[in-house]
C-alpha atoms as a PDB file:
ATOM      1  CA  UNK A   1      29.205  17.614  -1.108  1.00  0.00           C
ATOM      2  CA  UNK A   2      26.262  17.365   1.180  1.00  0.00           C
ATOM      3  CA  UNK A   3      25.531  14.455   3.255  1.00  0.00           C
ATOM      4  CA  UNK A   4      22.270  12.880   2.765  1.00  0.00           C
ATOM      5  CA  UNK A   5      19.495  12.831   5.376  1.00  0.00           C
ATOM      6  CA  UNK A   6      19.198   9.765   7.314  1.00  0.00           C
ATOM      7  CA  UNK A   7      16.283   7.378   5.741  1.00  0.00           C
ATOM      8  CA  UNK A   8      12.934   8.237   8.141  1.00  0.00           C
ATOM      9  CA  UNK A   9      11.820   5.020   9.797  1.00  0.00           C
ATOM     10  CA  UNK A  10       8.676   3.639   8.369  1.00  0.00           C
ATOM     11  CA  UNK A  11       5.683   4.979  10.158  1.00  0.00           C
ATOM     12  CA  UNK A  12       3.896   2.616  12.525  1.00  0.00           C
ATOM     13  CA  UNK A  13       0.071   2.464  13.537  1.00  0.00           C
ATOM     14  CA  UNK A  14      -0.882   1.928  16.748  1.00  0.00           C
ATOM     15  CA  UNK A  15      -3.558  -0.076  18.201  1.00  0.00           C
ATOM     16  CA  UNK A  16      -6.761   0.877  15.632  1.00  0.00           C
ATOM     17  CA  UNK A  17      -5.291   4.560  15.157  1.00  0.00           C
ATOM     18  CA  UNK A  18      -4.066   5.569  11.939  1.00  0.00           C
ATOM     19  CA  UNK A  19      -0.789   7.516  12.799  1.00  0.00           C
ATOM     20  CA  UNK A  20      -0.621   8.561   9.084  1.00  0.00           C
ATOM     21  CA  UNK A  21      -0.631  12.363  10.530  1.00  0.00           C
ATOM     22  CA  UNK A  22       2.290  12.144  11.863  1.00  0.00           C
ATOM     23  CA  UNK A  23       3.717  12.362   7.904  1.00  0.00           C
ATOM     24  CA  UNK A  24       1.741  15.347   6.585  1.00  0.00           C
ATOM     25  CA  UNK A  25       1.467  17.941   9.502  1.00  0.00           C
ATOM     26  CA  UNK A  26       3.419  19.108  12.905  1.00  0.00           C
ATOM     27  CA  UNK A  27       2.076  17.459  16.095  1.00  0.00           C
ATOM     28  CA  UNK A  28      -0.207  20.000  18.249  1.00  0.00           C
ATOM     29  CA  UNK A  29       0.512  18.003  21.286  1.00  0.00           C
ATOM     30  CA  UNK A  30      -3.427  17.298  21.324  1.00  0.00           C
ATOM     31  CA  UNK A  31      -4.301  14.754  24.478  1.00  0.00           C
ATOM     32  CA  UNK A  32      -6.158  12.194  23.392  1.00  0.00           C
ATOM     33  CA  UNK A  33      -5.922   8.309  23.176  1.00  0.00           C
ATOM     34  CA  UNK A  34      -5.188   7.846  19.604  1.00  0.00           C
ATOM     35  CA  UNK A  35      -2.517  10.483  19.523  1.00  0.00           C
ATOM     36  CA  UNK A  36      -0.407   9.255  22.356  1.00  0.00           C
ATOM     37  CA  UNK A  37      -0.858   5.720  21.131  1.00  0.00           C
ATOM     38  CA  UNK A  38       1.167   7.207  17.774  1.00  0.00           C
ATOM     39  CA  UNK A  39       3.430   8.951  19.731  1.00  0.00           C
ATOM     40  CA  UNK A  40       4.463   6.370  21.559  1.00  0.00           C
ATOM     41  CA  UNK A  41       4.659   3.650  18.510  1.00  0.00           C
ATOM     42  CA  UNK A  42       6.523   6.148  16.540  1.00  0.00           C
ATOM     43  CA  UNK A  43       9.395   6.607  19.431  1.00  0.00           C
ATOM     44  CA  UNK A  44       8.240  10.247  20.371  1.00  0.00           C
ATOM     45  CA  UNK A  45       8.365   9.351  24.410  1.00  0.00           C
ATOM     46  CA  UNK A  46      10.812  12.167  24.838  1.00  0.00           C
ATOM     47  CA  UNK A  47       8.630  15.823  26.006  1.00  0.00           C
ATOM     48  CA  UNK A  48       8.693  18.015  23.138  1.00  0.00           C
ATOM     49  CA  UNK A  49       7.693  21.395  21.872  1.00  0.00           C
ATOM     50  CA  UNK A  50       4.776  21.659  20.033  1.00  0.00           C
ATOM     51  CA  UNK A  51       3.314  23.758  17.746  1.00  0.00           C
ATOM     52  CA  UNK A  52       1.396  25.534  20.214  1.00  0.00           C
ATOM     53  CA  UNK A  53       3.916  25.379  22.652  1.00  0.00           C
ATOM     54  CA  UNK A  54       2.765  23.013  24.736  1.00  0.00           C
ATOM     55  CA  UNK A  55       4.604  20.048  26.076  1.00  0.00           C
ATOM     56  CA  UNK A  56       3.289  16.562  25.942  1.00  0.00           C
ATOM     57  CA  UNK A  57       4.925  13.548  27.716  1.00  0.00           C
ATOM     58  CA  UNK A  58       3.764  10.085  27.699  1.00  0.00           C
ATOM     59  CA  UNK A  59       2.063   8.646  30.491  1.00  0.00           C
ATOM     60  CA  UNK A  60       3.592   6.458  32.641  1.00  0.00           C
ATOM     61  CA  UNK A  61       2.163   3.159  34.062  1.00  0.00           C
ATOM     62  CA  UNK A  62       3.700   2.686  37.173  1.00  0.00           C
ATOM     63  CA  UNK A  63       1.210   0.536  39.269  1.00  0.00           C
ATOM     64  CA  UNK A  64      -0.852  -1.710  36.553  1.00  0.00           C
ATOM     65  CA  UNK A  65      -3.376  -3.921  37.614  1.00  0.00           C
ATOM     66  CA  UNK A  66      -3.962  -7.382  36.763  1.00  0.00           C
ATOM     67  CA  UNK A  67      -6.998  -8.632  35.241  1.00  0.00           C
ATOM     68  CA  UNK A  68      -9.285 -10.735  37.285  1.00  0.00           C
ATOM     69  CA  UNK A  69     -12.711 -12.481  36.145  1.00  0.00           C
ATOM     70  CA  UNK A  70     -14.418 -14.466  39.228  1.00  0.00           C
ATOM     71  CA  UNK A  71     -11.430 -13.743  41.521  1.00  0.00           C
ATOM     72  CA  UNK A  72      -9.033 -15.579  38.684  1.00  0.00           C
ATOM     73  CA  UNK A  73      -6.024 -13.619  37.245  1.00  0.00           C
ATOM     74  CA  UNK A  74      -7.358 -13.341  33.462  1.00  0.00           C
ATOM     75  CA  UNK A  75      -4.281 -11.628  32.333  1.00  0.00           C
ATOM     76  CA  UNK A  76      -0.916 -10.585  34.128  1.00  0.00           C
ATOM     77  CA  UNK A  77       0.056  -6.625  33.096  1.00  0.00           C
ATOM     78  CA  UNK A  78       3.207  -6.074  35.326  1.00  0.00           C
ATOM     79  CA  UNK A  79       4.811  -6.147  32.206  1.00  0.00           C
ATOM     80  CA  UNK A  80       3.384  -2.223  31.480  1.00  0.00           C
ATOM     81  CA  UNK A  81       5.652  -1.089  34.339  1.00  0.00           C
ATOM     82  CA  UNK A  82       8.661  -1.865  32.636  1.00  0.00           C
ATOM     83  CA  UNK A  83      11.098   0.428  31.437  1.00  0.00           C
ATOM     84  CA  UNK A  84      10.023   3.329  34.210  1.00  0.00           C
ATOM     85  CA  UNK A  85       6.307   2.508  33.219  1.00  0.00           C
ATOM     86  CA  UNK A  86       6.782   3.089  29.685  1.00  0.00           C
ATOM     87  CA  UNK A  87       6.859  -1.069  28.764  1.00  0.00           C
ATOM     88  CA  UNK A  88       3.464  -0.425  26.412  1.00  0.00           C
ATOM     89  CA  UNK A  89       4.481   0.222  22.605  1.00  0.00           C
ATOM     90  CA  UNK A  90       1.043   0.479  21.960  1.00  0.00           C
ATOM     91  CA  UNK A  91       2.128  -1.496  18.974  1.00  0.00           C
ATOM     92  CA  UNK A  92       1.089  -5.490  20.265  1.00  0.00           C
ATOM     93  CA  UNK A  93      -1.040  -6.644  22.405  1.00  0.00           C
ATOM     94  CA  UNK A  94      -4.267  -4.268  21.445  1.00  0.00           C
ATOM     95  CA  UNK A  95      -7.595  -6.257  21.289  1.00  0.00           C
ATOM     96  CA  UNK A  96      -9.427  -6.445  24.384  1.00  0.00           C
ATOM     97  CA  UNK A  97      -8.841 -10.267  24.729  1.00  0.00           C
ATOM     98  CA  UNK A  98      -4.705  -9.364  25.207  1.00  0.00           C
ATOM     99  CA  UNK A  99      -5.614  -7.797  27.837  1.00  0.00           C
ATOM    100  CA  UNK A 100      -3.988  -4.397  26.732  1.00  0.00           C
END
């Protein structure tokens, strides 16, 4: 009797990118906005192996900056360096008036 494969989780998009490749081909550990954004809505924040055998690892925020217009705080982003300056999904948050 075999034991059936855990259901994948549904795929997420992140912030205008269209993570859809993460279904239909091996990640290439590529650097580039869109990617990590997927990565890191999809859970992959752990370094991994790639196809090319590269590693990738998410960026960490440690230090954000606030948003200031005129000398007033527009938007507050301590929140980014939460969780070891990992606290952006890249799921929420993503026009330019969030302040993401």
């Amino acid at each position: 009797h075999k034991t059936p494969m855990p259901a994948r989780p549904k795929l997420v998009h992140a912030c205008g990118c269209d993570c859809s490749w993460l279904e239909t081909r091996r990640d290439d550990c590529r650097k580039d906005p869109c990617a990590d954004r997927c990565r890191i809505a999809n859970g992959l924040r752990d370094p991994q192996h790639c196809d090319n055998q590269m590693k990738w690892a998410p960026s960490r925020n440690d230090k954000p900056r606030n948003v200031y217009q005129r000398g007033v705080m527009k938007c507050d982003c301590q929140w980014m360096g939460s969780k070891g300056g990992l606290g952006d999904d890249c799921i929420g948050g993503c026009s330019p008036s969030d302040c993401a």
